[in-house]
Protein backbone atom coordinates (compact mmCIF):
# COMPACT_ATOMS: atom_id res chain seq x y z
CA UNK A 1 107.29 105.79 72.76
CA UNK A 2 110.33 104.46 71.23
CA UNK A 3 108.96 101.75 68.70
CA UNK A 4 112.35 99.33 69.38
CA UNK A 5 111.78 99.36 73.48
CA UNK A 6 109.22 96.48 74.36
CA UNK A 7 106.50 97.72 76.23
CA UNK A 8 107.23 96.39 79.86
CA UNK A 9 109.23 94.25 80.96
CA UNK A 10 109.26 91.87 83.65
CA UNK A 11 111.41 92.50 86.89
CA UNK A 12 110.76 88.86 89.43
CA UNK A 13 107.12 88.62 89.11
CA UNK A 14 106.36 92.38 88.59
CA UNK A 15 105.83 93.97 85.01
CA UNK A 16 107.62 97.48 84.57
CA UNK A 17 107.91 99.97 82.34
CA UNK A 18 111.73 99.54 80.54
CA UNK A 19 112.42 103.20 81.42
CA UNK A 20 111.43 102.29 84.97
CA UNK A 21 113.94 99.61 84.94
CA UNK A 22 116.78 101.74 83.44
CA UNK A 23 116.07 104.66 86.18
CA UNK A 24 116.44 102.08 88.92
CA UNK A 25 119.78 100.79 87.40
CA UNK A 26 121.04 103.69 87.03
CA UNK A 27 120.43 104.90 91.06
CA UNK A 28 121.99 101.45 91.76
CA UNK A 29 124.99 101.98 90.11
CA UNK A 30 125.30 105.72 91.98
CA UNK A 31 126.69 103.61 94.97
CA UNK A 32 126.51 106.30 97.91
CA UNK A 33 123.28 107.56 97.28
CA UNK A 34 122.11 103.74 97.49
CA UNK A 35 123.77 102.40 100.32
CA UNK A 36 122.27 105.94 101.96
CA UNK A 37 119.08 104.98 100.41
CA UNK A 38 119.51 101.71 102.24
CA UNK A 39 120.60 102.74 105.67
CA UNK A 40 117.82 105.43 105.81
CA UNK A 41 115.01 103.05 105.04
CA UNK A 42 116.17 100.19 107.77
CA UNK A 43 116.54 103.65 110.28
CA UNK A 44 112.94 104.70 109.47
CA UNK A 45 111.77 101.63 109.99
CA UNK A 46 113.64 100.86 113.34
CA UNK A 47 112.13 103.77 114.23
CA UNK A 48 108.13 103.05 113.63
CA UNK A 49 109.31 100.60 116.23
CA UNK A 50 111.51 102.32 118.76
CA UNK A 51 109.72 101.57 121.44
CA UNK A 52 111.22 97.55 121.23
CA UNK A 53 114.65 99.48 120.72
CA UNK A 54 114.56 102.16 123.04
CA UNK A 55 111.94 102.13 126.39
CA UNK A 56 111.66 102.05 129.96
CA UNK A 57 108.94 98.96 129.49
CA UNK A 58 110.41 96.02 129.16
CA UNK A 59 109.58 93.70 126.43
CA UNK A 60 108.74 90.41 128.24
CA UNK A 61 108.20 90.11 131.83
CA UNK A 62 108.41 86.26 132.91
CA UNK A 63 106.79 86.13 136.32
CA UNK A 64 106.10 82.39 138.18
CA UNK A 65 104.77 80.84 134.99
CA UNK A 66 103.17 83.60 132.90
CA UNK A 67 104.56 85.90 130.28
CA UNK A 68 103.46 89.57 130.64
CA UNK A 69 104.66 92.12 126.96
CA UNK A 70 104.16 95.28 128.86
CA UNK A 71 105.77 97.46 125.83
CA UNK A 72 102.62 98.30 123.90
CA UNK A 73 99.90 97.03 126.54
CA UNK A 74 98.17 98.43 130.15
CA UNK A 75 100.00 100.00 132.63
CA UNK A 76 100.99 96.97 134.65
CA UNK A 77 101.40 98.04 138.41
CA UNK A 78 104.00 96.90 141.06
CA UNK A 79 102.34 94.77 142.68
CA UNK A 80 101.78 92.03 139.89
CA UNK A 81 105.09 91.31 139.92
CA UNK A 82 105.55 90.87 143.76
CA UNK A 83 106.50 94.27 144.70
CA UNK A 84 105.09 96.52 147.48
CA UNK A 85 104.03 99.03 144.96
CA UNK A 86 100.59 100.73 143.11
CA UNK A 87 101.87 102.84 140.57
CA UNK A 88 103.40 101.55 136.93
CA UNK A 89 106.53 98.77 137.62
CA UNK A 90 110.02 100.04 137.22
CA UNK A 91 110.94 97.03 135.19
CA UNK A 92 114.47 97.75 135.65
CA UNK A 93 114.47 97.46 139.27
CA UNK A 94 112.47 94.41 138.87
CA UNK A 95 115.26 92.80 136.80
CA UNK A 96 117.52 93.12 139.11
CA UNK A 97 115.37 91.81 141.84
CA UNK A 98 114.64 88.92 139.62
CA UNK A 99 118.82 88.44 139.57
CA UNK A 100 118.90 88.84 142.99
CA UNK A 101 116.16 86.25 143.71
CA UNK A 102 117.42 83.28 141.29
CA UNK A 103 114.22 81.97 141.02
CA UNK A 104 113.29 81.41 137.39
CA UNK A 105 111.97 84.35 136.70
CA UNK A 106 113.41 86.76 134.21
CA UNK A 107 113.01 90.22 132.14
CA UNK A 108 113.60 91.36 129.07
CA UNK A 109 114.31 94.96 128.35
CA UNK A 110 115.15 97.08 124.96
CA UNK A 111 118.53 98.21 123.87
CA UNK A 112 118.17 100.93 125.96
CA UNK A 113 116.22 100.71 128.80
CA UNK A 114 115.50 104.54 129.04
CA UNK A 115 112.44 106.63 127.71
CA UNK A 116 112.58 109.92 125.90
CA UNK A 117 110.31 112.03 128.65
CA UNK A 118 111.99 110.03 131.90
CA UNK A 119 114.19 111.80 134.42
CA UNK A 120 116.86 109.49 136.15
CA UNK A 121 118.00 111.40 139.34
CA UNK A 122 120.88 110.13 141.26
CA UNK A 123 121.61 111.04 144.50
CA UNK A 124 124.73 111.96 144.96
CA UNK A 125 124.90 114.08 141.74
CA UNK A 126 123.43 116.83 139.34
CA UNK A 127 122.41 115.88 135.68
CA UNK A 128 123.77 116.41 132.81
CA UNK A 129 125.54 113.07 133.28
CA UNK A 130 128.41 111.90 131.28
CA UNK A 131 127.53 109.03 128.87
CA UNK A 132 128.22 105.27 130.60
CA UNK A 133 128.40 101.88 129.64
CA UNK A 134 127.40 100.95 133.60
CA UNK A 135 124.32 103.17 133.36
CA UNK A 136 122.99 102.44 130.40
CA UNK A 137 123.55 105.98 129.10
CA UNK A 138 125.36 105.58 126.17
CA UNK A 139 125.01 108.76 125.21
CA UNK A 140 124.61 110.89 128.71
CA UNK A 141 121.67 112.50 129.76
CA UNK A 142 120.75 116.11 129.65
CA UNK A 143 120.22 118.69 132.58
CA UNK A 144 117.12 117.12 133.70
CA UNK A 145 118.55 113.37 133.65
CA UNK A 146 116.40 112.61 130.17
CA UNK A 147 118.75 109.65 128.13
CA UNK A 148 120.05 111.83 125.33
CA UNK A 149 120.16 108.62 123.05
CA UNK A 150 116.03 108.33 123.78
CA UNK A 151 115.49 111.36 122.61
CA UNK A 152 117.62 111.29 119.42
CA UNK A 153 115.71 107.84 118.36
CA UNK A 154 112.40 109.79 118.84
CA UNK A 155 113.21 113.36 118.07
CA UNK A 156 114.18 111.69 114.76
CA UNK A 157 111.48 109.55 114.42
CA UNK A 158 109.04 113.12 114.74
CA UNK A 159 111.33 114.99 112.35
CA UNK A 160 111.06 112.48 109.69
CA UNK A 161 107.36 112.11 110.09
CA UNK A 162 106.74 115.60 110.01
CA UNK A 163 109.01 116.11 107.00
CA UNK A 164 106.86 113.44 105.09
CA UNK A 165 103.46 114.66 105.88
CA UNK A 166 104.44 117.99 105.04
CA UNK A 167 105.93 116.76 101.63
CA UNK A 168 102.96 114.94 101.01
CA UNK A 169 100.32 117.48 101.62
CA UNK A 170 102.72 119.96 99.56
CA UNK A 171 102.60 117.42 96.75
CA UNK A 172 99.44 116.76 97.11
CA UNK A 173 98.25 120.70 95.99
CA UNK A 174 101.24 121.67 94.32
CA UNK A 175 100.91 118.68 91.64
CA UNK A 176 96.73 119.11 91.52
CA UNK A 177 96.94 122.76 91.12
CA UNK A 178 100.32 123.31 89.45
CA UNK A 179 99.13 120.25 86.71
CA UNK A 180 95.39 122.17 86.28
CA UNK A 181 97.20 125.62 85.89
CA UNK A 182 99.83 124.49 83.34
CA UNK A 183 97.53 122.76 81.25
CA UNK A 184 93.84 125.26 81.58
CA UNK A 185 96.28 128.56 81.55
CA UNK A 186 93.88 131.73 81.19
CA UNK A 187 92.26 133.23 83.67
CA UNK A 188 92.55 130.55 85.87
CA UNK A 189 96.35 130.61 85.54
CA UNK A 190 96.45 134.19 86.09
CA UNK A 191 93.63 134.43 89.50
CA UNK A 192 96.15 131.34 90.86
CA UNK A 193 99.15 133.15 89.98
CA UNK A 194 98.31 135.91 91.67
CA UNK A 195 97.31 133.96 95.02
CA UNK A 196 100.66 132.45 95.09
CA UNK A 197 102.23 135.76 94.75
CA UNK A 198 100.56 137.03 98.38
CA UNK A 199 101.21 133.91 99.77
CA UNK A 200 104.93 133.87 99.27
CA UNK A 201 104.84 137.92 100.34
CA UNK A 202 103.49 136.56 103.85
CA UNK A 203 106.77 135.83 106.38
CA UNK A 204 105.92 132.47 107.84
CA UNK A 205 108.48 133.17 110.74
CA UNK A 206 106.21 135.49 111.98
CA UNK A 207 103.23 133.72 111.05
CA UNK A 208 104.28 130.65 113.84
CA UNK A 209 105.86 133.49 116.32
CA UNK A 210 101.94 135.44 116.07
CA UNK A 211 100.72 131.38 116.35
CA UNK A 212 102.81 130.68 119.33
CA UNK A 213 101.70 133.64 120.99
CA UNK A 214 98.40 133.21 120.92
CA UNK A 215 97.98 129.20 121.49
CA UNK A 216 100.48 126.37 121.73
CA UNK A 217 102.15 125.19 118.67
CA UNK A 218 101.35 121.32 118.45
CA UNK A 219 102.30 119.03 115.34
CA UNK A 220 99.18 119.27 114.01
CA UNK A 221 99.68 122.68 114.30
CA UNK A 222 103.10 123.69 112.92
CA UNK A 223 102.14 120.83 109.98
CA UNK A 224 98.65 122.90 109.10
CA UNK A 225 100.80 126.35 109.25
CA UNK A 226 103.77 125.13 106.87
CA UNK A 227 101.03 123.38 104.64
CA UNK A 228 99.39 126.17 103.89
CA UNK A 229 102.32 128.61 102.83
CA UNK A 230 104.95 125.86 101.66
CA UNK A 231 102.67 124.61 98.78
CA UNK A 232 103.29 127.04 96.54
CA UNK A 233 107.24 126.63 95.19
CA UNK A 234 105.78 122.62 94.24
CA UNK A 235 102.76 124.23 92.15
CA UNK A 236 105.70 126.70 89.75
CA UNK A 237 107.41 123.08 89.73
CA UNK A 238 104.10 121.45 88.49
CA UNK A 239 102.67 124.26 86.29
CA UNK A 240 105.99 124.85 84.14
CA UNK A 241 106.18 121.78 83.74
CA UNK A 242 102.52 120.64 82.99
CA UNK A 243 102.66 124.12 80.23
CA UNK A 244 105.70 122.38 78.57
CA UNK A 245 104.30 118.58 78.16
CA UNK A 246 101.04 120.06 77.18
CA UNK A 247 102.42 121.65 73.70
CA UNK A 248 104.15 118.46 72.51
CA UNK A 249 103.22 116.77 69.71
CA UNK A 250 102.59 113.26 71.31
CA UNK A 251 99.23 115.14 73.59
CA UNK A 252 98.07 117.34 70.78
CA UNK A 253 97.54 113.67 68.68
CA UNK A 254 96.09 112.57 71.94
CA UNK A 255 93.26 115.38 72.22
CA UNK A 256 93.12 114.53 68.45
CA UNK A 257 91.88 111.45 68.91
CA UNK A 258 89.38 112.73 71.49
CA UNK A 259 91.35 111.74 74.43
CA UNK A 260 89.31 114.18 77.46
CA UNK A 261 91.24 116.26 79.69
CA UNK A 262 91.46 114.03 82.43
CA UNK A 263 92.64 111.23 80.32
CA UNK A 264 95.47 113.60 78.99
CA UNK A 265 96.30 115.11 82.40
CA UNK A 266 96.36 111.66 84.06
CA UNK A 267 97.67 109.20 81.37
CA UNK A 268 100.15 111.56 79.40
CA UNK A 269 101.05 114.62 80.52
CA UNK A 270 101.76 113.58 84.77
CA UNK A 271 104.06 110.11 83.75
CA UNK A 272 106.36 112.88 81.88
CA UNK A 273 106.34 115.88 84.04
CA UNK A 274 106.50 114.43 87.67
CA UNK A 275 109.70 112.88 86.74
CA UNK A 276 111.50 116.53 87.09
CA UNK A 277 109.64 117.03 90.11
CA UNK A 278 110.13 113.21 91.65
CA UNK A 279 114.19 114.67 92.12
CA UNK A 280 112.82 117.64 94.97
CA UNK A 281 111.74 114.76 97.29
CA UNK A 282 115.13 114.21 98.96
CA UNK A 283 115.31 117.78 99.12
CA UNK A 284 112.27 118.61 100.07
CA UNK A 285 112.33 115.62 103.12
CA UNK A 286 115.98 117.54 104.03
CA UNK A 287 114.25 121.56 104.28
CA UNK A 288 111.44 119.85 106.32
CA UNK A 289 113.81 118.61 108.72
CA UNK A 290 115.72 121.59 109.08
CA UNK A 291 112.58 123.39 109.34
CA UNK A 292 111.64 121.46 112.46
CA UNK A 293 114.74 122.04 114.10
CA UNK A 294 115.16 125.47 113.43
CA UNK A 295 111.94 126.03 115.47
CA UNK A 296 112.26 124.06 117.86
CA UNK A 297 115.32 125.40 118.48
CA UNK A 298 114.04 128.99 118.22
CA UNK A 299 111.61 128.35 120.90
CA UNK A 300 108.34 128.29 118.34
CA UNK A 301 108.08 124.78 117.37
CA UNK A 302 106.98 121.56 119.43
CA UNK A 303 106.32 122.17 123.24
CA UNK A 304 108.29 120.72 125.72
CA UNK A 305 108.92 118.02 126.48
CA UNK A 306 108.45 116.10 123.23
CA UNK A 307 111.66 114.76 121.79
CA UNK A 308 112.94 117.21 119.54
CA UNK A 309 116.24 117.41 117.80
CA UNK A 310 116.48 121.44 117.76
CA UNK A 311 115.31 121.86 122.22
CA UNK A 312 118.11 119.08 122.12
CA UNK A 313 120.46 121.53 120.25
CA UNK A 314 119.27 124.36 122.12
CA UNK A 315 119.47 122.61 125.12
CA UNK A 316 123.32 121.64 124.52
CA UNK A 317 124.71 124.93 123.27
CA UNK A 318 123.38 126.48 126.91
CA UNK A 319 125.40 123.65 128.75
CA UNK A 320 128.95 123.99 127.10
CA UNK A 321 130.38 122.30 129.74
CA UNK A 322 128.28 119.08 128.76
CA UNK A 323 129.51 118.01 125.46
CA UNK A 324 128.00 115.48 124.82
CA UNK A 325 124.30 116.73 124.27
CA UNK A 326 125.27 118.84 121.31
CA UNK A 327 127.70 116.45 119.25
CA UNK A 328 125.23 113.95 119.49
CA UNK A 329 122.88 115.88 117.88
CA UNK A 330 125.13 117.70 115.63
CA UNK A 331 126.69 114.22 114.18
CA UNK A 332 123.22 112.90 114.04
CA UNK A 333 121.82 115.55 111.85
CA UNK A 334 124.92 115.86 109.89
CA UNK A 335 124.50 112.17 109.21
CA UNK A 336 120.63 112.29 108.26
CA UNK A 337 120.91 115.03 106.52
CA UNK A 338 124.22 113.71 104.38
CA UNK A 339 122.27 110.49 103.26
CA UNK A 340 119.11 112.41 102.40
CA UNK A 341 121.20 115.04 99.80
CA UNK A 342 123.01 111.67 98.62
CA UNK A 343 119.80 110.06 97.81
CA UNK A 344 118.97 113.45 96.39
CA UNK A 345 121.65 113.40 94.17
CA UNK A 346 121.21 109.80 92.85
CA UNK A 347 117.62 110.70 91.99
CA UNK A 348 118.36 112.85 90.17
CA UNK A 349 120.74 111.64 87.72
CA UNK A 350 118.72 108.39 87.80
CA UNK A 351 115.55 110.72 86.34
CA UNK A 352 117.51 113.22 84.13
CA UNK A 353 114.92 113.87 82.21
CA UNK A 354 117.39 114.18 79.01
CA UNK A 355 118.13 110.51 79.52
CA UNK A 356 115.22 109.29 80.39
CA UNK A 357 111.62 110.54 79.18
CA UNK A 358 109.29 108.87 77.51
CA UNK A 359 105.91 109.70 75.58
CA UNK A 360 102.74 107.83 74.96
């Protein structure tokens, strides 16, 4: 450690490393991957909550002096609402009956007052529909009458949670295994070495094709299959760099001093090496997406009819004569996919390891 930088330094009323504080000025002032930084986090967290954005429910249902929230609660039938009906309320027919009747009573419904899986049939035509203000179908529907804007909201909501489990659980091994085969080397380098070497020989494409033959792919499923042949480009990541921290001079006074292996690992090696490897995240978030798509749009990934950004793609590229259904996916992806390589980028000039590494 540098002996004229102050160990921490206080940041509002937390304490943080100096270095820390430097990295985060330094993505601040890289203005595009920020504001992308910025937009992506409010979008991920709209989306843990689409369903007060983007539903069929309605929100609040105000019905001769009580409040019903039917969004996250029961299935609340017709009939306790004043209509002649068993089965779950169609709370937009009820707020228009509620218009018509002038009574006090009122609903409130999402944005868009469409779910991803419903089908909206009219009579007098044939989905795909065009998108509408008057409908509600900003964006159109596709050729079964599903609101294409539903199923973007949730098809990215999946995508991005898939992408992060699958980066964590990749993480998760590749820095355990990569960190305890950089740092034991021997034999246990070599067996491990060896093991990743058949497991990047293996084609996963057909791996998920054999899988979707035999049983349907869920996202437990595809998640489990990608975990256990995607871990291994994070553990080269981890082991090169664990085998170069592990020489310097600043851990060989550490085991000097009697410092154990865990204590090195944990404390002195990790804080220096996972700053290379904290720059793949963007990247890695980005190939998981892509990955998702490109199955789902092959026909191998998430069964129908979850929301899914690649059946939407697939889905729009066999109905040409629909528009619609394909740019909206196209410009959302391009979009997503745009913000995640900026953030990328400003990572990692933020944690250029030339400019910023530290030793302790």
């Amino acid at each position: 450690m540098k002996a004229d930088q102050p160990r921490d330094q206080t940041l509002g009323w937390l304490a943080l490393n100096p270095l820390t504080v430097k990295k985060w000025q330094r993505f601040r002032s890289i203005k595009r991957g920020y504001y992308s930084a910025i937009i992506l986090a409010v979008a991920l967290v709209a989306s843990l909550g689409a369903e007060l954005l983007v539903n069929s429910r309605a929100l609040i249902v105000y019905y001769e002096g009580t409040v019903a929230f039917p969004t996250y609660g029961d299935v609340i039938p017709g009939r306790a609402f004043g209509l002649d009906y068993d089965y779950e309320t169609d709370y937009r027919e009820l707020k228009r009956r509620f218009a018509e009747q002038d009574e006090g009573d009122w609903v409130l419904m999402p944005p868009v007052a469409y779910d991803a899986l419903e089908n909206d049939l009219r009579a007098d035509a044939y989905p795909p529909y065009p998108p509408s203000w008057s409908s509600g179908h900003y964006l159109g529907t596709d050729s079964t009458g599903r609101d294409v804007l539903a199923r973007l909201v949730y098809g990215f909501r999946i995508a991005f949670g898939f992408a992060f489990l699958l980066l964590a659980c990749n993480y998760l091994l590749g820095i355990a295994l990569g960190s305890a085969m950089g740092f034991w080397g021997g034999a246990f380098d070599l067996l491990f070495q060896r093991v990743i070497e058949v497991f990047n020989m293996v084609p996963l494409l057909y791996v998920i094709m054999i899988v979707a033959s035999i049983v349907v792919p869920t996202f437990w499923t595809l998640v489990g299959i990608m975990v256990i042949f995607n871990w291994t480009q994070m553990t080269w990541y981890m082991r090169t760099s664990t085998y170069r921290e592990k020489s310097r001079e600043y851990v060989l006074a550490a085991r000097a001093l009697g410092a154990s292996n865990s204590r090195m690992i944990a404390t002195h090696i990790l804080p220096n090496a996972i700053s290379v490897i904290v720059t793949f995240i963007p990247f890695s978030i980005a190939t998981g997406i892509a990955l998702l798509t490109a199955l789902d749009y092959l026909g191998f990934g998430l069964p129908p009819p979850t929301p899914s950004w690649g059946e939407m793609l697939a889905e729009g590229t066999s109905h040409l004569e629909s528009p619609w259904i394909v740019a909206s996916v196209v410009v959302g992806m391009v979009l997503v996919l745009l913000m995640v390589n900026y953030i990328g980028e400003a990572v990692r000039e933020a944690f250029d390891p030339k400019k910023f590494t530290y030793y302790e």
